[in-house]
N, C-alpha and C. Protein backbone atom coordinates (compact mmCIF):
# COMPACT_ATOMS: atom_id res chain seq x y z
N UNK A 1 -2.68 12.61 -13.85
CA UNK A 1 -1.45 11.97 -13.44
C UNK A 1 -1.31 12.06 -11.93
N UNK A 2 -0.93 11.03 -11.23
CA UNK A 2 -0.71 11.23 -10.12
C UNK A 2 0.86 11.47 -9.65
N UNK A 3 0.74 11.99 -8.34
CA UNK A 3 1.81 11.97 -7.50
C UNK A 3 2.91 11.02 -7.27
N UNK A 4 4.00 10.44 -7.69
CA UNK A 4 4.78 9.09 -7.56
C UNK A 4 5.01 9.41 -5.76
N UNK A 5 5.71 7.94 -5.47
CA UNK A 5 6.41 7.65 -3.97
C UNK A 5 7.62 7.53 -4.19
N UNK A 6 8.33 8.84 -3.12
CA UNK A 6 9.90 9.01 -3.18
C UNK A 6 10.86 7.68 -2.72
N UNK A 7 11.93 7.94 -3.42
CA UNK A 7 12.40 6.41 -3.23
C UNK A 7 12.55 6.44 -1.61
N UNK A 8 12.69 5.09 -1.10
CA UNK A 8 12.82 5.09 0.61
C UNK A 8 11.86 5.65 1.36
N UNK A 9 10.53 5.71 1.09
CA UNK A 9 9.23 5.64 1.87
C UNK A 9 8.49 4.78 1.91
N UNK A 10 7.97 5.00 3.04
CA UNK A 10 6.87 3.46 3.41
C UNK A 10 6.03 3.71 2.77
N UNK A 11 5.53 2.18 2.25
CA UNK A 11 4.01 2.08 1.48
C UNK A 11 3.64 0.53 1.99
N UNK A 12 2.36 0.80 1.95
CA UNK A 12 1.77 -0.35 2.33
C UNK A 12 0.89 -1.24 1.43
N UNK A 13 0.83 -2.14 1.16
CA UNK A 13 0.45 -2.92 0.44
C UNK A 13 -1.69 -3.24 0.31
N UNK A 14 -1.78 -2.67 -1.09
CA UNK A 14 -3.27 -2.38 -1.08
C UNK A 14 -4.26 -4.22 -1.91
N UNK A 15 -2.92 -5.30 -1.21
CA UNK A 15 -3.77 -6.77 -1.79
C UNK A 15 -2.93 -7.76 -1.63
N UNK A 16 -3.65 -8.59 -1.12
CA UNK A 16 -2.55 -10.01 -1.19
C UNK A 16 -1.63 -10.13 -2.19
N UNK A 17 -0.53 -10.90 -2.08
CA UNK A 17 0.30 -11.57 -2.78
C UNK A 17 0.67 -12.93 -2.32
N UNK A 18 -0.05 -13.48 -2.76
CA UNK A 18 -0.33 -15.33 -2.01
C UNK A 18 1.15 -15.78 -2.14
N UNK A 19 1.79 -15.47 -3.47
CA UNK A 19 3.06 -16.23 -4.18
C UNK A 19 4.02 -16.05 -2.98
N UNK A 20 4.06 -14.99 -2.60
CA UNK A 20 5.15 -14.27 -1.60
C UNK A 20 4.57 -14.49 -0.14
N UNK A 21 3.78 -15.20 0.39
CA UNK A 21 2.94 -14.65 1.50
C UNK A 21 2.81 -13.43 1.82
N UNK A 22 2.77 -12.61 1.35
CA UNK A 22 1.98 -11.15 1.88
C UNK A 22 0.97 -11.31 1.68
N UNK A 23 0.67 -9.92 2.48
CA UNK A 23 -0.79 -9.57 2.79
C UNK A 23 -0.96 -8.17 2.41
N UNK A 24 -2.27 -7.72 2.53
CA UNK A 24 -3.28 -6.80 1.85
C UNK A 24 -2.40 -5.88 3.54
N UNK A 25 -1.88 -4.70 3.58
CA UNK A 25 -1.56 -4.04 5.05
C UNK A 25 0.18 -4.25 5.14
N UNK A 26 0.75 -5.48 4.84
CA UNK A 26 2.02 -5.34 4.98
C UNK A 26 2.79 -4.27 4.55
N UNK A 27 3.55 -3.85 5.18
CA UNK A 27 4.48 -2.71 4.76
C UNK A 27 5.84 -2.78 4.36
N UNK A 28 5.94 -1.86 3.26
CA UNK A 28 7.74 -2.04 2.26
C UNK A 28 8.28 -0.48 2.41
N UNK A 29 9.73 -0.85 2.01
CA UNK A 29 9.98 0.43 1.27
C UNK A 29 10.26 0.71 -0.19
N UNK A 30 9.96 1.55 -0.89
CA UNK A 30 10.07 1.82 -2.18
C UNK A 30 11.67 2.01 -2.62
N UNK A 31 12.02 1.12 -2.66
CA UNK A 31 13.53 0.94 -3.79
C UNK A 31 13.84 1.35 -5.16
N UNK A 32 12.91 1.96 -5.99
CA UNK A 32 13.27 1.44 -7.00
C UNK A 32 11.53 2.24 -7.64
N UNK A 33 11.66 3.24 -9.27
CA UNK A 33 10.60 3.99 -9.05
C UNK A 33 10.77 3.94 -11.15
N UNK A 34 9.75 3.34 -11.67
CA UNK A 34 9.70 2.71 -12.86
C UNK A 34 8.37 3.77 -13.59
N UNK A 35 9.08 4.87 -14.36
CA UNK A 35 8.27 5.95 -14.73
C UNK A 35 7.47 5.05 -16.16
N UNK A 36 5.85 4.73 -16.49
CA UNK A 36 5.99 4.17 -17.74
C UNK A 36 5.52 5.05 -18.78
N UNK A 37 5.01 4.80 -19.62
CA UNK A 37 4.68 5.80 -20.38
C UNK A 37 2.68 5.46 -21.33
N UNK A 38 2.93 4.09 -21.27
CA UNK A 38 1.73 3.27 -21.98
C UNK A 38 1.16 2.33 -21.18
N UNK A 39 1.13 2.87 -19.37
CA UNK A 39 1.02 1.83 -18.58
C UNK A 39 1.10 2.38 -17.22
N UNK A 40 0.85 2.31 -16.13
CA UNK A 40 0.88 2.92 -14.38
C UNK A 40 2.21 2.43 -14.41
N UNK A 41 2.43 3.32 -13.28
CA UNK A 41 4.04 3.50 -13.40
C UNK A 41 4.22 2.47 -12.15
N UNK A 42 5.17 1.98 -12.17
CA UNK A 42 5.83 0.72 -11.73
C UNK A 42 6.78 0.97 -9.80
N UNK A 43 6.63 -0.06 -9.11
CA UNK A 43 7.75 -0.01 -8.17
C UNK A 43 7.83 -1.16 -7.87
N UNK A 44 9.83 -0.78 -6.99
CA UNK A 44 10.22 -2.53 -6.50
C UNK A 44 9.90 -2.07 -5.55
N UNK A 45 9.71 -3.12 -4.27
CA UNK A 45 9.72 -3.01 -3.12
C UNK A 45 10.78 -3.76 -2.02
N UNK A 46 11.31 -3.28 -0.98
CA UNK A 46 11.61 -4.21 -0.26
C UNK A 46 11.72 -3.68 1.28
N UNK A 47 12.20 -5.08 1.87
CA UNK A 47 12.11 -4.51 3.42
C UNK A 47 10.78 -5.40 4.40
N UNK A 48 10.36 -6.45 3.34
CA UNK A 48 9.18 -7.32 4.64
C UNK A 48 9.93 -8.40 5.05
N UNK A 49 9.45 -8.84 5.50
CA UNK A 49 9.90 -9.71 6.87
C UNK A 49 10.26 -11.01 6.24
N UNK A 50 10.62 -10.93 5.25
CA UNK A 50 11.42 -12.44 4.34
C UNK A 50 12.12 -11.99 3.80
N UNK A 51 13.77 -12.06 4.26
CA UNK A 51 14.38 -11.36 3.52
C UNK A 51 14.98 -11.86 1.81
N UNK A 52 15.26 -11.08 1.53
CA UNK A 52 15.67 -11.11 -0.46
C UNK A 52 14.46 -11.21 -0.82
N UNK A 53 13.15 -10.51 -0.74
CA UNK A 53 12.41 -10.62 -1.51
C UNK A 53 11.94 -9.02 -2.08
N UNK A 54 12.25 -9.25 -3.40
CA UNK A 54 11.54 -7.82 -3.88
C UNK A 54 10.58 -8.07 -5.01
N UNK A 55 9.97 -7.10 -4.28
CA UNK A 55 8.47 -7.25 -5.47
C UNK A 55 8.47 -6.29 -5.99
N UNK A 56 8.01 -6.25 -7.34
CA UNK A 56 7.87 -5.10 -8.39
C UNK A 56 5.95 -5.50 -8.36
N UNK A 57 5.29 -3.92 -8.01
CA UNK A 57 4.11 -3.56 -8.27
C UNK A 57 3.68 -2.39 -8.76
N UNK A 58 2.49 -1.94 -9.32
CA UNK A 58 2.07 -0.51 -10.09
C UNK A 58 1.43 -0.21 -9.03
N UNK A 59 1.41 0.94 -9.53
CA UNK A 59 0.63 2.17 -8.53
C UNK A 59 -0.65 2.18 -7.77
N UNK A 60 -1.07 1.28 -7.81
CA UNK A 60 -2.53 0.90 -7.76
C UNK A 60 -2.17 -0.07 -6.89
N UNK A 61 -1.28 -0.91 -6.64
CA UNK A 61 -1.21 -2.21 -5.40
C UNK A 61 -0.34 -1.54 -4.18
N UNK A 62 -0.36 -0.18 -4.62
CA UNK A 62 -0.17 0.40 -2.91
C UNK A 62 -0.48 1.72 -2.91
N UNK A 63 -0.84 1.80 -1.33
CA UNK A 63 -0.67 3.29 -1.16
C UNK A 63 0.04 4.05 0.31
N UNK A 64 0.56 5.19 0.58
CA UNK A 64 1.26 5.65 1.33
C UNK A 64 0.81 5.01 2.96
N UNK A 65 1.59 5.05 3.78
CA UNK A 65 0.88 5.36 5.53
C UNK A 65 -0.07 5.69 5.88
N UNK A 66 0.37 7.01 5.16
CA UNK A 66 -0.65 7.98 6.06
C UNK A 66 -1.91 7.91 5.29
N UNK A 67 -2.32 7.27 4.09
CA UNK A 67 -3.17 7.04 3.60
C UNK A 67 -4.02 5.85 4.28
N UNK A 68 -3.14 5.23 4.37
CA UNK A 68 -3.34 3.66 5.57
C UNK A 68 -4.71 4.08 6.27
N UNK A 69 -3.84 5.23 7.27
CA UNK A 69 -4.14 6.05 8.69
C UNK A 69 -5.61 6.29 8.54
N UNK A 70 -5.51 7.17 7.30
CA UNK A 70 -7.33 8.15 6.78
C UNK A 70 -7.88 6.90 7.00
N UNK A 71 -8.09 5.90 6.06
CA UNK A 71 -8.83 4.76 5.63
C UNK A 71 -9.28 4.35 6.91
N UNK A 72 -8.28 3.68 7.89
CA UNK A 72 -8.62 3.19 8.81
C UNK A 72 -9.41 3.46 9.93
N UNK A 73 -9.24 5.05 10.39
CA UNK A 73 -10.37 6.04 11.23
C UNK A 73 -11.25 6.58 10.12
N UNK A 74 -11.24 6.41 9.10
CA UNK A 74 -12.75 7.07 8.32
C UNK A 74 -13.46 5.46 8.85
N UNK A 75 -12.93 4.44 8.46
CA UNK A 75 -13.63 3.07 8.80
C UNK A 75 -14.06 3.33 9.75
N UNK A 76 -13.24 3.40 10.67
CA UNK A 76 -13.54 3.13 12.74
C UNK A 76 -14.62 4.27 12.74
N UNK A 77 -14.87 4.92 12.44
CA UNK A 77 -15.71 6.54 12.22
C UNK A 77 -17.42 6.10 12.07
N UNK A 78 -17.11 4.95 10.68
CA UNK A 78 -18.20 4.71 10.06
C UNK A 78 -18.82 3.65 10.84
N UNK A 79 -17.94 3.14 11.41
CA UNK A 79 -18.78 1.65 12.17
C UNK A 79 -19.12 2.25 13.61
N UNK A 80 -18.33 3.82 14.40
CA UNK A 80 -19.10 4.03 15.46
C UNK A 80 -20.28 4.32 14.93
N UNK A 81 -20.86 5.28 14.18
CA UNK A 81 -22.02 6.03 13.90
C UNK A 81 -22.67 4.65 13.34
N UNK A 82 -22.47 3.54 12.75
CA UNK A 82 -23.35 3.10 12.53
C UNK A 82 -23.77 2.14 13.94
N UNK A 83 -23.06 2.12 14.90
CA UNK A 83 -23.54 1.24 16.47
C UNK A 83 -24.52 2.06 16.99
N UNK A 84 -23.74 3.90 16.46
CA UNK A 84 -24.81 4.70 17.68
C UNK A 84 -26.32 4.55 16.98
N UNK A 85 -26.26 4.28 15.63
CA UNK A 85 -27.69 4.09 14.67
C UNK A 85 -28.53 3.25 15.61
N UNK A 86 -27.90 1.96 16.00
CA UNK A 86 -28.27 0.79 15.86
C UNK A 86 -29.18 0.59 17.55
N UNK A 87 -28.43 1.98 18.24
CA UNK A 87 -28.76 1.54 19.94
C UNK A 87 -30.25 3.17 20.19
């Protein structure tokens, strides 16, 4: 079982949502926290840059900031060492 996101924290969005124009990186806040029981547990979101729009997604179509953060310098990490490979 994992860890849920407290209501009113940022999460960022882990995939498009064409319907809504979002994007895979946009960032919400968690409104709204849908415990399931036969299924990943559920959230609304709101707070992007169109307003009245809330999206309800599972646990899996986001993840925290600071998770963002890791991802993004483990990336930047992986593509220096692979330039210094390359020279």
């Amino acid at each position: 079982m994992h860890k849920h996101y407290p209501l009113f924290s940022q999460v960022v969005l882990s995939q498009d949502f064409p319907e809504y124009n979002l994007r895979r990186g946009d960032t919400a806040t968690v409104v709204e926290y849908y415990q399931m029981t036969d299924q990943e547990d559920g959230y609304s979101l709101e707070g992007f840059n169109i307003s009245e729009i809330t999206l309800e997604v599972a646990y899996s179509q986001i993840i925290s900031i600071s998770q963002r953060q890791k991802n993004k310098e483990s990336t930047h990490h992986t593509h220096h060492y692979q330039q210094d490979d390359k020279q």
